[in-house]
PDB file of N, CA and C in Angstrom:
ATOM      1  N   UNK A   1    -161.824 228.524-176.732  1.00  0.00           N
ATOM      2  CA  UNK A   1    -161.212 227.202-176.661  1.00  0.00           C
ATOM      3  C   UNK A   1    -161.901 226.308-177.694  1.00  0.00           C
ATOM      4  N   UNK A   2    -160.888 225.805-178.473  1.00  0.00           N
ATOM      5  CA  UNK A   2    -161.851 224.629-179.738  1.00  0.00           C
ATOM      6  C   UNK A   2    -162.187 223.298-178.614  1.00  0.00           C
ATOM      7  N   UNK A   3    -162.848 222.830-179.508  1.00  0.00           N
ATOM      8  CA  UNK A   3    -163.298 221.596-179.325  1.00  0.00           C
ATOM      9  C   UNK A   3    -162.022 220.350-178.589  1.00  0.00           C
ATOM     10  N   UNK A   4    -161.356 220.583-179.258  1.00  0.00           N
ATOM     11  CA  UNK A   4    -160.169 219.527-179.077  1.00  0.00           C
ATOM     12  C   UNK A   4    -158.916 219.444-178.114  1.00  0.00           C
ATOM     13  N   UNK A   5    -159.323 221.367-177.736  1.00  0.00           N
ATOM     14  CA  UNK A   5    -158.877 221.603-176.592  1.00  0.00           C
ATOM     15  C   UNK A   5    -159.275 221.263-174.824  1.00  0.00           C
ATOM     16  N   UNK A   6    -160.844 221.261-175.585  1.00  0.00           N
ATOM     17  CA  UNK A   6    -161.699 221.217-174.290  1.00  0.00           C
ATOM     18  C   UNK A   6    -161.688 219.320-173.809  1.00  0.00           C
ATOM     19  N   UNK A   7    -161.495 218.745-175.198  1.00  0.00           N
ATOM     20  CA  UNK A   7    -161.280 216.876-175.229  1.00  0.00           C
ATOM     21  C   UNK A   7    -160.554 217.160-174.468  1.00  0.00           C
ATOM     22  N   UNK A   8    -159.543 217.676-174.667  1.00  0.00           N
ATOM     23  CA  UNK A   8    -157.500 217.383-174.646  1.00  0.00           C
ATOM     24  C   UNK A   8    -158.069 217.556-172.595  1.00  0.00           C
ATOM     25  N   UNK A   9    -158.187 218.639-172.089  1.00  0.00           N
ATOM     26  CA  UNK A   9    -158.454 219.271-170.823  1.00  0.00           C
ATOM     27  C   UNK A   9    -159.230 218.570-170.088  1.00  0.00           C
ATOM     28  N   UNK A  10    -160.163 217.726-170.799  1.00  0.00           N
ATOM     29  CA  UNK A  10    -161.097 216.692-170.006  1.00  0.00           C
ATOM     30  C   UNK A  10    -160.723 215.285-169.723  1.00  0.00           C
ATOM     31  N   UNK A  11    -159.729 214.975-170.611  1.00  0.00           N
ATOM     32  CA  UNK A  11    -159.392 214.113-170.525  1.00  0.00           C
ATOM     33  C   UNK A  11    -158.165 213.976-169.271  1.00  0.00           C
ATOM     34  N   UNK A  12    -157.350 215.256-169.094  1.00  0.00           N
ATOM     35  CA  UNK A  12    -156.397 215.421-168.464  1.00  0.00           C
ATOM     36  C   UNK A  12    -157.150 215.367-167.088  1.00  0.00           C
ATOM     37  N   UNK A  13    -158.230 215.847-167.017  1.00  0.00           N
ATOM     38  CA  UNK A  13    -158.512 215.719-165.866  1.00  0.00           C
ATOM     39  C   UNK A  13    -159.610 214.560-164.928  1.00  0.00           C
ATOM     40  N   UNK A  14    -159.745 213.592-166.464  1.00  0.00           N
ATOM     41  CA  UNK A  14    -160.255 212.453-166.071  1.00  0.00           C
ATOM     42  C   UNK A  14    -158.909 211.173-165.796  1.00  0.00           C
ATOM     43  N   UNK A  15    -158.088 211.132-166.407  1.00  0.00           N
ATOM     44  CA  UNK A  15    -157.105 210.927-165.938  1.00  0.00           C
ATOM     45  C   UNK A  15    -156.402 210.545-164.518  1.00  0.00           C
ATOM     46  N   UNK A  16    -156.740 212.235-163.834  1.00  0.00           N
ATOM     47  CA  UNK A  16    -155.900 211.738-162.523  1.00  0.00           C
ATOM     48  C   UNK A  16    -157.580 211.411-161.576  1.00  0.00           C
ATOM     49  N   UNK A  17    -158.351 211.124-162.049  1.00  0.00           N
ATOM     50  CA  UNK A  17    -159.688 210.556-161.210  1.00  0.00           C
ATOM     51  C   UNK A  17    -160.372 209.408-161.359  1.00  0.00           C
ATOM     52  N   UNK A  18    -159.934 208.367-160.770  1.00  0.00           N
ATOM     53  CA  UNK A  18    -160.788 206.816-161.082  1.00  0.00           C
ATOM     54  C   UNK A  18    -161.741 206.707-161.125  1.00  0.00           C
ATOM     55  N   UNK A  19    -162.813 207.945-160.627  1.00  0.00           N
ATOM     56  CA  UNK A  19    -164.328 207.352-160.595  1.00  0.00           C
ATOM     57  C   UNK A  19    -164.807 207.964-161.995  1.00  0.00           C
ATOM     58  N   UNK A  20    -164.309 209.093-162.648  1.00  0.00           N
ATOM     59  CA  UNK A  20    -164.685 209.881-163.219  1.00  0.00           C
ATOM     60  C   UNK A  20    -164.061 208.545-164.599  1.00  0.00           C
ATOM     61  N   UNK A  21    -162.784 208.056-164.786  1.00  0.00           N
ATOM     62  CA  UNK A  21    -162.494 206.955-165.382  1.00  0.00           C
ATOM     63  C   UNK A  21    -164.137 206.005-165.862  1.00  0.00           C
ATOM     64  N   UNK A  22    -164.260 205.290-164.353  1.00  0.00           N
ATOM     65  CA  UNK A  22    -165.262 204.642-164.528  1.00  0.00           C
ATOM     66  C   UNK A  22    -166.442 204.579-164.945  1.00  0.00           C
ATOM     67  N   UNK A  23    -167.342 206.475-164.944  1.00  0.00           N
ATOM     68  CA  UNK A  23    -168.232 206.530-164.985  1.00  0.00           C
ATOM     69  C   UNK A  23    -167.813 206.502-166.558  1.00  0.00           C
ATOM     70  N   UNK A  24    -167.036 207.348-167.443  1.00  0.00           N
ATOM     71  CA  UNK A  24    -166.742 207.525-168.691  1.00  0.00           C
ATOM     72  C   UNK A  24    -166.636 206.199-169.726  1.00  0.00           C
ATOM     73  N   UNK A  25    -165.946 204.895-168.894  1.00  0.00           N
ATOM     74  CA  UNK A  25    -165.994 204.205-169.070  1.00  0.00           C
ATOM     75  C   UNK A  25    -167.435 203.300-169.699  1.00  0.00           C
ATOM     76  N   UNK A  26    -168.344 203.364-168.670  1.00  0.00           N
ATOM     77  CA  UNK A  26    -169.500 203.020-168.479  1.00  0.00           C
ATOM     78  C   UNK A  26    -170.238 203.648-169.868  1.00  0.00           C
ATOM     79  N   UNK A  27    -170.011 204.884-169.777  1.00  0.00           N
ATOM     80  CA  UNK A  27    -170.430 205.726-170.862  1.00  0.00           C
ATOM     81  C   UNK A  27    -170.316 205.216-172.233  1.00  0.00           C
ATOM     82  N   UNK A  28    -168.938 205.103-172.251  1.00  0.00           N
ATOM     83  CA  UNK A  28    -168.330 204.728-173.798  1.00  0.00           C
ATOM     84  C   UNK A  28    -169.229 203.289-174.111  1.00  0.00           C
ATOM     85  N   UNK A  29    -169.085 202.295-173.072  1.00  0.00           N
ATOM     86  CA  UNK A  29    -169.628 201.117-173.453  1.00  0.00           C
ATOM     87  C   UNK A  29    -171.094 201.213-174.038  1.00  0.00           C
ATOM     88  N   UNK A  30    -172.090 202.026-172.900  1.00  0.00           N
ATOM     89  CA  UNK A  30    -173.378 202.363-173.688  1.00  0.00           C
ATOM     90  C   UNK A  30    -173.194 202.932-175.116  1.00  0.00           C
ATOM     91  N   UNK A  31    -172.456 203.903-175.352  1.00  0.00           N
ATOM     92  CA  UNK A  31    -172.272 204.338-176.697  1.00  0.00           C
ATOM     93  C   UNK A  31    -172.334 203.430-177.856  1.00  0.00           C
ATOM     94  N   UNK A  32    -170.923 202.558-177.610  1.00  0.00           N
ATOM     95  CA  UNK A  32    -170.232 201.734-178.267  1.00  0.00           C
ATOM     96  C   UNK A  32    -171.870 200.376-178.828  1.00  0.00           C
ATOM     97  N   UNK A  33    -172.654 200.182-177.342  1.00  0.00           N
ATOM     98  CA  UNK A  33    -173.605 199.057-177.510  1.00  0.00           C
ATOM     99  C   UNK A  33    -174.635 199.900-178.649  1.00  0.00           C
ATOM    100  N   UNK A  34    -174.999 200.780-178.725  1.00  0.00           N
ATOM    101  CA  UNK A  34    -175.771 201.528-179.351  1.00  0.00           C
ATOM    102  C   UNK A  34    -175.399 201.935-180.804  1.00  0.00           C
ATOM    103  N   UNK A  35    -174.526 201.683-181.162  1.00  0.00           N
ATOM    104  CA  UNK A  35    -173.746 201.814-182.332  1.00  0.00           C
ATOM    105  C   UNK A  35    -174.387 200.915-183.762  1.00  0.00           C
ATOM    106  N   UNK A  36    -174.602 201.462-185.117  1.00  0.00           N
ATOM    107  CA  UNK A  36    -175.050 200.492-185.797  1.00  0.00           C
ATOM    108  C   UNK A  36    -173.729 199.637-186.181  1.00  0.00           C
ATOM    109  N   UNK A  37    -173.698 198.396-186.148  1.00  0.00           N
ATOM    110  CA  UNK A  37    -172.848 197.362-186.829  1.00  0.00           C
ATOM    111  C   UNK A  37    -172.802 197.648-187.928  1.00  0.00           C
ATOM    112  N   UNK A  38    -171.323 197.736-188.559  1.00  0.00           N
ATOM    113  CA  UNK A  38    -171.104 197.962-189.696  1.00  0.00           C
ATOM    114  C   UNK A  38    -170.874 196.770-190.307  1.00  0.00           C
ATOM    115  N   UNK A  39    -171.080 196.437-191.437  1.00  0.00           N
ATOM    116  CA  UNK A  39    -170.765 195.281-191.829  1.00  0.00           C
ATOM    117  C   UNK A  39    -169.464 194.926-192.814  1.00  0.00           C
ATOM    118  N   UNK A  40    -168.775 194.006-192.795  1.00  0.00           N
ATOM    119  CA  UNK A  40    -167.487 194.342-193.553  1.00  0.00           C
ATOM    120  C   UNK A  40    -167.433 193.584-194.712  1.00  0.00           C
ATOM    121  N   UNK A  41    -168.636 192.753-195.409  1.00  0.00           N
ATOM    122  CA  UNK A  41    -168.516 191.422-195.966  1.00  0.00           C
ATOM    123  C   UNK A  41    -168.258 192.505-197.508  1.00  0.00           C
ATOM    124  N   UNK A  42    -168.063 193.514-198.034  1.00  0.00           N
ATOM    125  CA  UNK A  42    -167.747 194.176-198.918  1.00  0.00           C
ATOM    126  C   UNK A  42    -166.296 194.305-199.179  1.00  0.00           C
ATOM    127  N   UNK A  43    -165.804 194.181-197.668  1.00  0.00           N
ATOM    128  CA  UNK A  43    -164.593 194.715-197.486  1.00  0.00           C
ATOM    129  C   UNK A  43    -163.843 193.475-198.074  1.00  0.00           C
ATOM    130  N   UNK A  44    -164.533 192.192-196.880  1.00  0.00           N
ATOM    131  CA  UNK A  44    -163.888 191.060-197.032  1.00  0.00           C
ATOM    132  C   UNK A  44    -163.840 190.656-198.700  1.00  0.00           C
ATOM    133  N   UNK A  45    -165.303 190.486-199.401  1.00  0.00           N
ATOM    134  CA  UNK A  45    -165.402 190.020-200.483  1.00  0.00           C
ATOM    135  C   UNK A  45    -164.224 190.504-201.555  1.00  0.00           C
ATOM    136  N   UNK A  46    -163.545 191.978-201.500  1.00  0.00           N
ATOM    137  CA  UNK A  46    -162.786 192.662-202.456  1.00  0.00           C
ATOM    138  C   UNK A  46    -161.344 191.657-202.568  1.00  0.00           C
ATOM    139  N   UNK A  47    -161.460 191.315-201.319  1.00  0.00           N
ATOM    140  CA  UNK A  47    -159.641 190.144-201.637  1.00  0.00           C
ATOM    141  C   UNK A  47    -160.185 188.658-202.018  1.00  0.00           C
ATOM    142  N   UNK A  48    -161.719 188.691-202.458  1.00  0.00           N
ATOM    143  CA  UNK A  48    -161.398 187.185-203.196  1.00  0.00           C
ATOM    144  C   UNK A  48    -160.946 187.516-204.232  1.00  0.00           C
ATOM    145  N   UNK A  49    -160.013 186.232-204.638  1.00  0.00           N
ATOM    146  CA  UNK A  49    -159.631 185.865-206.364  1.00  0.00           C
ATOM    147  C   UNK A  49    -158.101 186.222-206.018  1.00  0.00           C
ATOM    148  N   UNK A  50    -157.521 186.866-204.772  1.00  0.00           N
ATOM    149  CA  UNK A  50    -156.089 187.512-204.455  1.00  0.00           C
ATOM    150  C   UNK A  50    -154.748 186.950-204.210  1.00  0.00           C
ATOM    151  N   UNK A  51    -155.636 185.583-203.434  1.00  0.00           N
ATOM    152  CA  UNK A  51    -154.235 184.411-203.369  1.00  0.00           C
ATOM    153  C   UNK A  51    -154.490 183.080-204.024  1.00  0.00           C
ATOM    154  N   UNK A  52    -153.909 182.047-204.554  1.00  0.00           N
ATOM    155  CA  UNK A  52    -154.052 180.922-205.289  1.00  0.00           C
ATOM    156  C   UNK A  52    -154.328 180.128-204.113  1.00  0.00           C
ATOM    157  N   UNK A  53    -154.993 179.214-204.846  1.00  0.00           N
ATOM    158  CA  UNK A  53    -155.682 177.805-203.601  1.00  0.00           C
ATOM    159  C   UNK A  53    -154.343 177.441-202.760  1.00  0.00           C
ATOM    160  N   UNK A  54    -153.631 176.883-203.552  1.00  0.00           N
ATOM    161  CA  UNK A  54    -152.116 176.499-202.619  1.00  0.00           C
ATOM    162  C   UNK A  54    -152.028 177.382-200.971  1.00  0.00           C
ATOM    163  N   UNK A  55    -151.957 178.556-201.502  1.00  0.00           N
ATOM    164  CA  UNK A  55    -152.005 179.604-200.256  1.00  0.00           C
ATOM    165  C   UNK A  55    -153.034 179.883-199.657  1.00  0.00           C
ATOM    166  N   UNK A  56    -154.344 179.638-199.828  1.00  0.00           N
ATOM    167  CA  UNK A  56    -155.917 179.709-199.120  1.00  0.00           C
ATOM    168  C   UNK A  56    -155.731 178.236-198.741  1.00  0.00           C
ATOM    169  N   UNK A  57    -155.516 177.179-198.940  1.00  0.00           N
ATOM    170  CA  UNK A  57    -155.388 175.993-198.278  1.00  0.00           C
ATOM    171  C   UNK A  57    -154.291 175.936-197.019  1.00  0.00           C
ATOM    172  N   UNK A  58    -153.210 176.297-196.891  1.00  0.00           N
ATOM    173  CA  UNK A  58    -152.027 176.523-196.258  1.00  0.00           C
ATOM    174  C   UNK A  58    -152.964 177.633-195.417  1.00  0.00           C
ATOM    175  N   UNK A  59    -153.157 179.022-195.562  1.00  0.00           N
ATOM    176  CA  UNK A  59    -153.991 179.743-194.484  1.00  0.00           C
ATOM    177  C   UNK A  59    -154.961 179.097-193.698  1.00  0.00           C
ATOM    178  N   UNK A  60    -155.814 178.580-194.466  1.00  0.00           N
ATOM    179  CA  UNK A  60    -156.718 177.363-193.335  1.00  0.00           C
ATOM    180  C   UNK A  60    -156.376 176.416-193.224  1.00  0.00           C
ATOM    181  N   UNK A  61    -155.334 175.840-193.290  1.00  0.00           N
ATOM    182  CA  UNK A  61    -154.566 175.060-192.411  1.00  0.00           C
ATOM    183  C   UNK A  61    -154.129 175.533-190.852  1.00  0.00           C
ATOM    184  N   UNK A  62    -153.159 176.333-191.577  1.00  0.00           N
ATOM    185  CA  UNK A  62    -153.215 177.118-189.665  1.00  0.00           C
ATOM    186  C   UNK A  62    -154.159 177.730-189.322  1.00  0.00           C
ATOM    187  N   UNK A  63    -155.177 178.325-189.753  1.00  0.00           N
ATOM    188  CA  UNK A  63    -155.997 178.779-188.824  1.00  0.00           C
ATOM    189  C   UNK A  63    -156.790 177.604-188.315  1.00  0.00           C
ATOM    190  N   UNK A  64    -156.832 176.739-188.699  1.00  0.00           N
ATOM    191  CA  UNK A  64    -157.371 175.258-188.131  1.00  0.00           C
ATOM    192  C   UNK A  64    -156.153 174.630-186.892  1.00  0.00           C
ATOM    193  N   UNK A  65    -155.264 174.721-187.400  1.00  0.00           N
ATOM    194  CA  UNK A  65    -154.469 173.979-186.410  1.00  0.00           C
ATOM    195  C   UNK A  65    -153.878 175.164-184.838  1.00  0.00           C
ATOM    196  N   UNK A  66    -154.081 176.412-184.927  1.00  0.00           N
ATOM    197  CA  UNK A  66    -153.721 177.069-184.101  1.00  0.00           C
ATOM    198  C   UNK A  66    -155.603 177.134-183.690  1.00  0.00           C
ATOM    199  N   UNK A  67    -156.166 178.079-183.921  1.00  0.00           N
ATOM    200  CA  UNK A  67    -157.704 178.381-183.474  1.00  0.00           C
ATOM    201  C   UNK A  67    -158.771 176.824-182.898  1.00  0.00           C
ATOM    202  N   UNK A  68    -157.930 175.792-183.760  1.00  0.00           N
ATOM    203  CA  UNK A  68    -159.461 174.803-184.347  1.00  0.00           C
ATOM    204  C   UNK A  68    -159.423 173.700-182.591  1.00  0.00           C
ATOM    205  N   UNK A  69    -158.384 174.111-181.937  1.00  0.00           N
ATOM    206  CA  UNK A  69    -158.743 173.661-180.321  1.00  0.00           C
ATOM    207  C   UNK A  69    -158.881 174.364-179.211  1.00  0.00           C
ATOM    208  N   UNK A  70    -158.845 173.419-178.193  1.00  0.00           N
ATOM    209  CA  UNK A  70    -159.322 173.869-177.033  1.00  0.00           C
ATOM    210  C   UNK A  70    -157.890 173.650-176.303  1.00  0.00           C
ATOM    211  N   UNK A  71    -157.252 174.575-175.621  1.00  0.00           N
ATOM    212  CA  UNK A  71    -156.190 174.462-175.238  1.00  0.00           C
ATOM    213  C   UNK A  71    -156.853 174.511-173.609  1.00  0.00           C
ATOM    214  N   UNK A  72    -156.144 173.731-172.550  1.00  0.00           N
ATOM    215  CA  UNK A  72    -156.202 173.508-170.697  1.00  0.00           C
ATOM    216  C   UNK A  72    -157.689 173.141-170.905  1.00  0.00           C
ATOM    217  N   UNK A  73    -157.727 173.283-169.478  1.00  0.00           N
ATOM    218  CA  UNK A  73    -159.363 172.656-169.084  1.00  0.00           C
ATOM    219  C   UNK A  73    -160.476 173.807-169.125  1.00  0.00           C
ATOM    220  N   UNK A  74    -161.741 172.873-169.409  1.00  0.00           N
ATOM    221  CA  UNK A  74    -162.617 174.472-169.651  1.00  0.00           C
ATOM    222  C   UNK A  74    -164.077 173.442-168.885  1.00  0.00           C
ATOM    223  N   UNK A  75    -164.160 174.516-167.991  1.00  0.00           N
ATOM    224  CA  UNK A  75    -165.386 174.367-166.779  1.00  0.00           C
ATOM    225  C   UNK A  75    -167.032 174.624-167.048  1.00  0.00           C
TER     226      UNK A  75
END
């Protein structure tokens, strides 16, 4: 049995079991916390110079006017 079979089979049978869900769950999150952060500012930096100010002004515009409040009450 490969590898992907034995995923495929474990998964099927975590599936029909909520605790086995949960513990996996639990699992992934430790994983996930343990993980090095990748950083993307390489990624980001490659699309400067891509859109003209007109359109980088207009983008932070809405992202100001949708993100830049506080929408209902906050406790």
């Amino acid at each position: 049995m490969t590898i992907q079979e034995q995923i495929q089979n474990d998964v099927e049978l975590i599936s029909e079991n909520s605790s086995l869900q949960t513990q996996l769950f639990d699992f992934l999150k430790l994983l996930k916390a343990n993980m090095p952060v990748r950083s993307n500012v390489d990624q980001v930096l490659s699309h400067a110079g891509t859109i003209d100010n007109d359109a980088a002004r207009e983008i932070t515009q809405i992202i100001n006017d949708e993100f830049g409040k506080i929408d209902g009450e906050w406790h």
